[in-house]
Protein backbone atom coordinates (compact mmCIF):
# COMPACT_ATOMS: atom_id res chain seq x y z
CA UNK A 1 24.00 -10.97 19.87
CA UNK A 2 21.28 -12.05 17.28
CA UNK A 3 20.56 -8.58 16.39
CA UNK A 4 22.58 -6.09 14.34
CA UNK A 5 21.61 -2.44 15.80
CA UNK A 6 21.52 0.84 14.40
CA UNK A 7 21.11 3.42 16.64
CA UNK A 8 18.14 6.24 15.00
CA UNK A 9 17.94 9.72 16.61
CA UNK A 10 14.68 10.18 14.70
CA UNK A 11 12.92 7.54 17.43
CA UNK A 12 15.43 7.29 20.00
CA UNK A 13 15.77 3.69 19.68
CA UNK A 14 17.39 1.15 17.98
CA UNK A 15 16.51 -0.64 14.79
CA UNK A 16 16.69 -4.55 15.17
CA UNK A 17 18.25 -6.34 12.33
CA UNK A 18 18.49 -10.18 12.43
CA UNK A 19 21.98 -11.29 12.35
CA UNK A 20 22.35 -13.78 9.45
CA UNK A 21 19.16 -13.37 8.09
CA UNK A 22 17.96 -12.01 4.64
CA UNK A 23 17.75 -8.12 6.05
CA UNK A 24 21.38 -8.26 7.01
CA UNK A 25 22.85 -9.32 3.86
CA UNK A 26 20.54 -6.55 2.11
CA UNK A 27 22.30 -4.21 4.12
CA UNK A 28 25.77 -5.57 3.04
CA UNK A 29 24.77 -5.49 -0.79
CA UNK A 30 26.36 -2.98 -2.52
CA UNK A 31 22.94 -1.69 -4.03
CA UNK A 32 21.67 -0.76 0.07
CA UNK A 33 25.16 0.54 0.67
CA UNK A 34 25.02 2.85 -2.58
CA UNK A 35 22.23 4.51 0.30
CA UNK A 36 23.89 6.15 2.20
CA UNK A 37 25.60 8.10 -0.11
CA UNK A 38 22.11 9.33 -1.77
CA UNK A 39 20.75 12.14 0.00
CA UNK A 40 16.83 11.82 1.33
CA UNK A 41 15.67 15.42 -0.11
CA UNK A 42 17.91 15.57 -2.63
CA UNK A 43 19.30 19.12 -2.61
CA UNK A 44 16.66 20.86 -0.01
CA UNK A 45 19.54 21.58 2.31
CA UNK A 46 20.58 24.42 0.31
CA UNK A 47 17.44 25.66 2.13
CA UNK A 48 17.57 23.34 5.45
CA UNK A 49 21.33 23.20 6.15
CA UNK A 50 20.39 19.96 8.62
CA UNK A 51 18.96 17.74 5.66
CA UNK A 52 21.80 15.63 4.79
CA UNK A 53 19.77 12.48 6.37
CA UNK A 54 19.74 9.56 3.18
CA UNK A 55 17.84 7.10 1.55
CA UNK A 56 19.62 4.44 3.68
CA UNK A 57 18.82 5.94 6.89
CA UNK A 58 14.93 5.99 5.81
CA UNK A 59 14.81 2.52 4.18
CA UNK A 60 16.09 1.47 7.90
CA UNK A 61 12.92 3.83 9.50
CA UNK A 62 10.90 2.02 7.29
CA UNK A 63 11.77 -1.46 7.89
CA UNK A 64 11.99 -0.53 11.56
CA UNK A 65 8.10 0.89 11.66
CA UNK A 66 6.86 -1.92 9.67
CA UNK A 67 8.05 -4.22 12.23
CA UNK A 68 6.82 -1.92 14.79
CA UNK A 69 3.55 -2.54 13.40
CA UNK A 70 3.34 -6.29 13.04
CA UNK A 71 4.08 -6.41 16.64
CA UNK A 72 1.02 -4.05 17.56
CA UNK A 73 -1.26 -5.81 15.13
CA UNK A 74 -0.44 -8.84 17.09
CA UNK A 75 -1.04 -7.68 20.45
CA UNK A 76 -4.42 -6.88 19.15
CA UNK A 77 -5.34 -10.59 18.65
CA UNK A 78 -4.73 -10.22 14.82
CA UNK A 79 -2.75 -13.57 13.13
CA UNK A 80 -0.73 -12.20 10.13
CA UNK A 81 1.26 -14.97 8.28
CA UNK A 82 4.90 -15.14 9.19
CA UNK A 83 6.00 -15.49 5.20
CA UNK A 84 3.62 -12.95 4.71
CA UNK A 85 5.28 -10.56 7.64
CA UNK A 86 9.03 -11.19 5.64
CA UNK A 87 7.89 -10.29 2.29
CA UNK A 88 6.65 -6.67 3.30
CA UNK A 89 9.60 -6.13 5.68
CA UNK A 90 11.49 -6.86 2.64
CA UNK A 91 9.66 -4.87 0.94
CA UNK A 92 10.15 -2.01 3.18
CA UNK A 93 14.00 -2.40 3.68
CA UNK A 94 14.24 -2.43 -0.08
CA UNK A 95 11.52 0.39 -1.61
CA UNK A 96 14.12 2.65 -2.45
CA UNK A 97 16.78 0.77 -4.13
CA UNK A 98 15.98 2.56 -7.49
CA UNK A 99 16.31 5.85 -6.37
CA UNK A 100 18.52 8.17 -8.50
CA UNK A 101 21.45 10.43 -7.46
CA UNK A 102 19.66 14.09 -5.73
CA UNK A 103 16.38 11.56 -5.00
CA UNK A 104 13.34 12.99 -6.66
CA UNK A 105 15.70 15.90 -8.59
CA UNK A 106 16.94 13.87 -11.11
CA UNK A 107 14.50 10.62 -11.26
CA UNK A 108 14.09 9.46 -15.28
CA UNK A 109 16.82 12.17 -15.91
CA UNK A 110 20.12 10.12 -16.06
CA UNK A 111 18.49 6.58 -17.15
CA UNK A 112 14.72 6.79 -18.76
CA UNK A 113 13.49 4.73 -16.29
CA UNK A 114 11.46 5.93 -12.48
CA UNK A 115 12.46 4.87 -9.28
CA UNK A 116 9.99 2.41 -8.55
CA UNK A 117 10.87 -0.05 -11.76
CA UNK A 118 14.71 0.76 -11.02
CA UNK A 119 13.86 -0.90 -7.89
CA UNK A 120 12.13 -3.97 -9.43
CA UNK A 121 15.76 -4.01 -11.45
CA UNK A 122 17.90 -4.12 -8.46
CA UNK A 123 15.40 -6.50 -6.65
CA UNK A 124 16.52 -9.12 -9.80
CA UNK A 125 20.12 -8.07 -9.24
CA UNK A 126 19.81 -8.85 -5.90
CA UNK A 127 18.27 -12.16 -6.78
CA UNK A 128 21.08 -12.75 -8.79
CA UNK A 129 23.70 -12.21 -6.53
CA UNK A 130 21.88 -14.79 -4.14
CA UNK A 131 20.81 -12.25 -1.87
CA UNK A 132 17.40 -12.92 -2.10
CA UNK A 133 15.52 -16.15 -3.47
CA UNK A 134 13.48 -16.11 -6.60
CA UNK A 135 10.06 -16.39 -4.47
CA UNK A 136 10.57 -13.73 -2.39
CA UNK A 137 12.02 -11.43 -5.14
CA UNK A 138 8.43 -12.06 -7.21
CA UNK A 139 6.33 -11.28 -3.75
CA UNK A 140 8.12 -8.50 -3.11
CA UNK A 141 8.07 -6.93 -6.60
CA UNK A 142 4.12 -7.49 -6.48
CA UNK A 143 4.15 -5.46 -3.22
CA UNK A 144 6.09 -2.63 -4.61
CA UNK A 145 3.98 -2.90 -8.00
CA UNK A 146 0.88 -2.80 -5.32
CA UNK A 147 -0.36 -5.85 -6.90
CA UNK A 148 0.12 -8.10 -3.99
CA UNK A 149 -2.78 -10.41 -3.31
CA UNK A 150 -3.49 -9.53 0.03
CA UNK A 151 -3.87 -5.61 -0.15
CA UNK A 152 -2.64 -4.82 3.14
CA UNK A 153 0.85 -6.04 1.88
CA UNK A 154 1.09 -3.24 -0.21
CA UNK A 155 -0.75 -0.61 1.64
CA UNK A 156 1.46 -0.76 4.71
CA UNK A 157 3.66 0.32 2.75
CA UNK A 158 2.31 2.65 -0.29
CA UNK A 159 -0.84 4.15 0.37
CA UNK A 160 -1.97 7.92 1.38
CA UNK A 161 -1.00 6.66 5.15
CA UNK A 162 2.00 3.96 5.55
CA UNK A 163 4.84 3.36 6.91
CA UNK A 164 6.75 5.30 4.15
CA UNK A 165 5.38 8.83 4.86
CA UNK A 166 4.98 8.01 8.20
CA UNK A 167 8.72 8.15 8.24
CA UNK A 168 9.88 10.66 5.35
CA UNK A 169 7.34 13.24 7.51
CA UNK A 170 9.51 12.15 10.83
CA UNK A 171 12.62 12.18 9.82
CA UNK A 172 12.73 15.19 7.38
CA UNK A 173 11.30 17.52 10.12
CA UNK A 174 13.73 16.03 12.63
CA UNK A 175 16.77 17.02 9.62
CA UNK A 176 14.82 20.13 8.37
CA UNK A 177 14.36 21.08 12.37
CA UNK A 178 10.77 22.38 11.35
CA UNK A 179 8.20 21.72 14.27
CA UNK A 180 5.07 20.62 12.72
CA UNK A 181 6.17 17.74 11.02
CA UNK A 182 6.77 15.82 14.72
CA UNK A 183 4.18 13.06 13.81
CA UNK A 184 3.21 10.89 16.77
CA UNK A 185 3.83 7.66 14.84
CA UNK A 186 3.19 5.40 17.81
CA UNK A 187 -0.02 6.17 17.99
CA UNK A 188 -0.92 5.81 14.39
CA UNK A 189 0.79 2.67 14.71
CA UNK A 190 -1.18 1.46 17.58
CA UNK A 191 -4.46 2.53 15.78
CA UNK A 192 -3.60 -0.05 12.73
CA UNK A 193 -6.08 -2.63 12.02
CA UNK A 194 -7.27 -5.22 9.26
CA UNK A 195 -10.52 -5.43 7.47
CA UNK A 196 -11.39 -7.57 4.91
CA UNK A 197 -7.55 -7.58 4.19
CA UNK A 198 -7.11 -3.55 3.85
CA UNK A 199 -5.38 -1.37 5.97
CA UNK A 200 -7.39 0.56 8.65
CA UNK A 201 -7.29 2.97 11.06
CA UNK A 202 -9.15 2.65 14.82
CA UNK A 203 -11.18 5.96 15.47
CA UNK A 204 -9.03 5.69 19.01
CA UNK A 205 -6.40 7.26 17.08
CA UNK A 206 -8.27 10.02 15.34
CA UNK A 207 -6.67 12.85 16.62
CA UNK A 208 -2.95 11.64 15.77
CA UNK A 209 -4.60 11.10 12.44
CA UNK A 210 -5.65 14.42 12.34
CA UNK A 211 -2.52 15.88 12.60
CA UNK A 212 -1.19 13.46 10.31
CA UNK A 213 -2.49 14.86 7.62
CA UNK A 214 -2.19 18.52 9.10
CA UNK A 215 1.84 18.06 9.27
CA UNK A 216 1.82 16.61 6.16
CA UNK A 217 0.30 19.62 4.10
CA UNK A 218 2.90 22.13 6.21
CA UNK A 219 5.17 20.12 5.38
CA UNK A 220 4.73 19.53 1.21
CA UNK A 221 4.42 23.61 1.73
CA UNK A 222 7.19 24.63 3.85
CA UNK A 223 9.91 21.86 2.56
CA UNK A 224 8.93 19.72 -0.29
CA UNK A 225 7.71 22.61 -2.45
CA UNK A 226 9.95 25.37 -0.89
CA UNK A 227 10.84 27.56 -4.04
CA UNK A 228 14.69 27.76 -3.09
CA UNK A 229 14.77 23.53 -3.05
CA UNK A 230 12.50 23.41 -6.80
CA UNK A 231 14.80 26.08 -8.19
CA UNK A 232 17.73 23.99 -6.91
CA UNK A 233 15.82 20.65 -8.43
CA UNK A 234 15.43 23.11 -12.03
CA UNK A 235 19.09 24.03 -12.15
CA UNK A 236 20.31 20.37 -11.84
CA UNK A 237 17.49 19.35 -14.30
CA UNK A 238 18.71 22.27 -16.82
CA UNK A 239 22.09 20.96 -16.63
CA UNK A 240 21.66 17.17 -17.28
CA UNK A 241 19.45 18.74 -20.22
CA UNK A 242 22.32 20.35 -21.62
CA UNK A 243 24.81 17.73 -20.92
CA UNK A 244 22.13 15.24 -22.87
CA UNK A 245 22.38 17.72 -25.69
CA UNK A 246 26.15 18.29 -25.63
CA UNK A 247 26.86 14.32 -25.46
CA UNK A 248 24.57 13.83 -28.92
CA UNK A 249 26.24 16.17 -30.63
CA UNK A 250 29.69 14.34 -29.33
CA UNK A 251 30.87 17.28 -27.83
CA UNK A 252 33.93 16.77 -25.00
CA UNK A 253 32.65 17.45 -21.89
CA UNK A 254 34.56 17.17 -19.05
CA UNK A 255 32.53 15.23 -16.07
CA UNK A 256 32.62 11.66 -14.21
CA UNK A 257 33.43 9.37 -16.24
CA UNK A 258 30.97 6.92 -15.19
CA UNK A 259 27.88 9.50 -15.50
CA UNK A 260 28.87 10.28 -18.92
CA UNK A 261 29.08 6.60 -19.98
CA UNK A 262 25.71 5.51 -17.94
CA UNK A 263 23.67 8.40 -19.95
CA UNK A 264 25.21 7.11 -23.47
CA UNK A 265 24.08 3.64 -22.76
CA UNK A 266 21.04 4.09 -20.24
CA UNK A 267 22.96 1.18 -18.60
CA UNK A 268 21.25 -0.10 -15.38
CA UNK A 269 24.10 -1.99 -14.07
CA UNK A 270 26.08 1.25 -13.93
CA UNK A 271 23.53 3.11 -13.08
CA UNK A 272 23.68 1.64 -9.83
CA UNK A 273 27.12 2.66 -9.04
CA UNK A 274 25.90 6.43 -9.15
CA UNK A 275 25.78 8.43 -5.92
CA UNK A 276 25.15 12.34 -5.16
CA UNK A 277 29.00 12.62 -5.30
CA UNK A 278 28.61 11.85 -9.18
CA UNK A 279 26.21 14.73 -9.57
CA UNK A 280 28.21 17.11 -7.47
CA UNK A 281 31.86 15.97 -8.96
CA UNK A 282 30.65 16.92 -12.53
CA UNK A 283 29.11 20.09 -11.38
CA UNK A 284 32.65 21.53 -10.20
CA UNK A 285 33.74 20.01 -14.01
CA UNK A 286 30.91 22.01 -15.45
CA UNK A 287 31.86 25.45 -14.33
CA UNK A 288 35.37 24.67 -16.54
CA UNK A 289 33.24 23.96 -19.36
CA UNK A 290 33.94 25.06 -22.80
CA UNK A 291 30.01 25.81 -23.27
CA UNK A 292 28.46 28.65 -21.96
CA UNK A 293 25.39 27.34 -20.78
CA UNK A 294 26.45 24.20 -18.98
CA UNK A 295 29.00 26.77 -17.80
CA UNK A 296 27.21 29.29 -16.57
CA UNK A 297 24.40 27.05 -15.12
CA UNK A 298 26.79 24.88 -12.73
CA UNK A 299 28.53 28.40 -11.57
CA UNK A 300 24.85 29.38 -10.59
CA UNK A 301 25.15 25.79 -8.73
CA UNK A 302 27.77 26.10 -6.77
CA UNK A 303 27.12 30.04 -5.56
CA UNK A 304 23.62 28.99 -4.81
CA UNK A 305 22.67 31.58 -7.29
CA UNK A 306 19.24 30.09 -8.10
CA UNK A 307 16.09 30.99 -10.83
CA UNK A 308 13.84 33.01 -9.36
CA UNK A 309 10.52 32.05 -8.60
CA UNK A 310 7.48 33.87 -9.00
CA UNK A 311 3.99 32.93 -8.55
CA UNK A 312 1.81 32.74 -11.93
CA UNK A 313 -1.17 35.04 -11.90
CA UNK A 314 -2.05 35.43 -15.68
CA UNK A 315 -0.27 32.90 -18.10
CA UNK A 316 0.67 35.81 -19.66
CA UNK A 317 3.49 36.35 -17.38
CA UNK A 318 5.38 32.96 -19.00
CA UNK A 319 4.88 34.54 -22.49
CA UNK A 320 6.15 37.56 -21.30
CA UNK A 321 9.24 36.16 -19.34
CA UNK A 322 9.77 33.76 -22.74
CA UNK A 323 10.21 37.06 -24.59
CA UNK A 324 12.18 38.62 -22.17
CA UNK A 325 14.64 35.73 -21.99
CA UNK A 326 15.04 35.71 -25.72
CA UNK A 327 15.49 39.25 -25.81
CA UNK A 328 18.44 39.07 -23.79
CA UNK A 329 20.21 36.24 -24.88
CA UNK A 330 18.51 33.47 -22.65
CA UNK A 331 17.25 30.46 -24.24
CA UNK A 332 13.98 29.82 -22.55
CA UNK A 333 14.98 26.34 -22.91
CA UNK A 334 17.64 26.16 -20.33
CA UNK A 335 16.41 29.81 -18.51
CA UNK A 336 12.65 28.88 -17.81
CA UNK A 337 10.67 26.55 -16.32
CA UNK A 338 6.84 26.27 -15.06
CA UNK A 339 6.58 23.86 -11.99
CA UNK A 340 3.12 23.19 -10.44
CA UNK A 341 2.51 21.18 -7.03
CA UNK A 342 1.20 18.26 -8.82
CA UNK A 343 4.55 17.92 -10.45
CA UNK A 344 6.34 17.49 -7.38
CA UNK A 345 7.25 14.08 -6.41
CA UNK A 346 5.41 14.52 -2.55
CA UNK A 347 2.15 15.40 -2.44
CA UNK A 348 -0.30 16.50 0.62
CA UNK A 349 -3.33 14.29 1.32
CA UNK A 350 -6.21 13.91 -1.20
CA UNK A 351 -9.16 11.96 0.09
CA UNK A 352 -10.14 11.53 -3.86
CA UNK A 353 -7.71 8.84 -4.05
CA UNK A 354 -7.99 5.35 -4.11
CA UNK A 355 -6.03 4.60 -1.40
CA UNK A 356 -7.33 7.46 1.11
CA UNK A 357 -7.27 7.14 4.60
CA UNK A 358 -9.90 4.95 5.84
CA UNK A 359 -11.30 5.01 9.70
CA UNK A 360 -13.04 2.57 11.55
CA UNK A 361 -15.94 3.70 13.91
CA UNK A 362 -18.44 2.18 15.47
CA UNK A 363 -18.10 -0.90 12.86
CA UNK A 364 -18.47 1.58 10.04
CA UNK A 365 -15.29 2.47 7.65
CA UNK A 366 -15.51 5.86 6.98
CA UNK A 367 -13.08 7.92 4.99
CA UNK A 368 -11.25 10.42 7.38
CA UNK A 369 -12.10 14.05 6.68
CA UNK A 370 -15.71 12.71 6.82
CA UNK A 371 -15.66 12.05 10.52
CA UNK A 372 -13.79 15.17 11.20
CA UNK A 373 -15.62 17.80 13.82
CA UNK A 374 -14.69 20.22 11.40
CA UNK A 375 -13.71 20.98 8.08
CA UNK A 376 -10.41 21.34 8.65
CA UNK A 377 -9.40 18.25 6.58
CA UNK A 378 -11.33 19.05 3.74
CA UNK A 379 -9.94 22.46 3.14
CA UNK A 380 -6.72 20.83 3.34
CA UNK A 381 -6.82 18.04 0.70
CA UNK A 382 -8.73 20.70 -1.75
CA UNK A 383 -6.80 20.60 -5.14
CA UNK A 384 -4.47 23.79 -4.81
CA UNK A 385 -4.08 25.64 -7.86
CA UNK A 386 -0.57 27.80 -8.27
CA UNK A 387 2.38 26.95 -10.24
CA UNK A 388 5.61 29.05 -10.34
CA UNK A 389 7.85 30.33 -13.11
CA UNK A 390 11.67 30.21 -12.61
CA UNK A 391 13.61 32.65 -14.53
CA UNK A 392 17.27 34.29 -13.92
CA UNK A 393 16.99 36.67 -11.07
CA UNK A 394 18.82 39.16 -12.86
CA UNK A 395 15.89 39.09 -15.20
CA UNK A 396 13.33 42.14 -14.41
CA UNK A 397 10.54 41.43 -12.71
CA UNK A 398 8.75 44.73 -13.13
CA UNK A 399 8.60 44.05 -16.75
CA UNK A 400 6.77 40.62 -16.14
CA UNK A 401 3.87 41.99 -14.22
């Protein structure tokens, strides 16, 4: 066979990788197979017992609707560049490299660095490992960096409407088993089109656009800001926070060996050799801990005993609940926190943007929610303004209100 197939339940198909070819030995590197062990949604399926779907299995969607639609923009008459077609699949099948144990949970927490220039790191290990040639490591890094000279490189594959969160939206309401983030991605897909080397959507395909953005505001709602998954994301977060604080004052702490020695030295390379299994191995450690707080935050952990979130009306209620804490022998440090949407790694659509969602109708780009019937998509992308404060459920809340 000339293919290598994986079989995806998301479409019901397989995905088609070339047998000998650059995608293949990505696949075999150790940095793509580190993947599968890094969970997509880091640790939402305390909420969604389903989402245990990973990074590797997306980075394959993405590759796999990338390709997809090449091969529509071509039955449309439209001559893309072959070298220019293997730099974004490349890109696609490779986006995610840098991505830390728990995903989005712990990103900049273990090494100071996001996931996008960990990528560009293991894009150069990969180069040096003869994975990948020096050219199409530099293309590809400009794609991911979005400074690729063609802007449709990049935009296939970051922008407010790609290939990315065409998938992400997919597959985490296929995992999450949530209805209304079943996005018909054909049809956006067969609605792609190129002007003046952007990325742009025929008015044919409004409607699937429509609900596009519709399933992708339920979703950032429903899933990616679900208060049990961000208190999950703050306990993790509070515990790396000690563990940072323990470790500079050389305190023994108990823990995988390799974490411990990849947050003394920020080292990349080891960095890479990380997985969720890391995270939830030094956990179980933590609850033996000889310090209360690390102690008494991983047992919170592991009995999905969670902060409590409550919605911020007056900011006096986070001066309040910062006295309360103190009062009974909580450090608001490691016992508080104040997350808003726009701190969350997902986002829902925001026409504002530079790279919002453009339509073409009647030889005129428009910007989606313009075109709309109704105002549907406007009320939608409008900037939402509520934040929550996680404290210790067994802190009153009739005091705080």
């Amino acid at each position: 066979m000339k293919y290598k197939l994986f079989m995806d339940p998301v479409y019901d198909e397989f995905v088609m990788i070339e047998k000998g070819g650059a995608g293949e030995n990505i696949i075999n590197s150790s940095l793509m197979q580190r993947l599968r062990y890094i969970r997509q949604l880091g640790p939402c399926y305390f909420v969604y017992p389903g989402a245990e779907h990973t990074r590797f299995q997306h980075s394959l969607g993405v590759y796999w609707l990338v390709t997809k639609a090449f091969g529509f923009l071509e039955k449309k008459g439209y001559s893309v560049d072959e070298n220019l077609k293997f730099n974004v699949k490349i890109a696609a099948l490779t986006h995610d490299l840098g991505h830390s144990p728990y995903s989005h949970a712990l990103e900049r927490k273990i090494v100071p660095y996001s996931h996008e220039e960990l990528t560009l790191k293991a894009l150069e290990m990969l180069e040096s490992e003869e994975v990948l040639e020096s050219s199409t490591v530099e293309k590809v890094k400009k794609i991911i960096k979005k400074e690729f000279s063609i802007p449709f490189g990049h935009q296939l594959i970051s922008s407010q409407l790609d290939c990315d969160r065409l998938d992400y939206l997919k597959r985490d309401a296929f995992h999450t088993g949530v209805s209304f983030g079943k996005v018909d991605v054909n049809r956006i897909l067969a609605s792609i089109e190129i002007d003046n080397s952007n990325l742009v959507w025929n008015y044919k395909g409004f409607n699937a656009l429509e609900s596009y953005v519709m399933s992708r505001y339920q979703m950032y709602w429903t899933v990616y800001f679900h208060p049990v998954n961000i208190a999950a994301q703050v306990l993790l977060q509070k515990m790396l926070k000690r563990l940072r604080h323990l470790l500079s004052d050389s305190s023994s702490v108990e823990m995988d060996s390799l974490l411990k020695e990849t947050i003394k030295t920020k080292s990349v390379e080891k960095f890479f050799m990380l997985t969720d299994a890391s995270i939830i191995s030094s956990v179980y450690q933590f609850t033996l801990s000889k310090d209360f707080v690390l102690q008494d935050l991983s047992k919170r952990f592991v009995k999905r005993s969670f902060f409590r979130a409550i919605e911020i009306e007056s900011p006096q209620i986070v001066l309040k609940a910062r006295e309360k804490l103190i009062k009974e022998g909580f450090d608001p440090e490691y016992y508080m926190d104040v997350i808003e949407p726009s701190k969350v790694a997902y986002s829902y659509y925001s026409p504002e943007k530079l790279d919002a969602i453009l339509v073409k109708m009647n030889g005129k780009i428009e910007e989606v929610s313009n075109i709309a019937p109704t105002d549907a998509l406007k009320a939608l992308s409008r900037r939402v303004k509520k934040a929550l404060l996680f404290i210790p459920p067994e802190v009153e809340l009739k005091s705080l209100q």
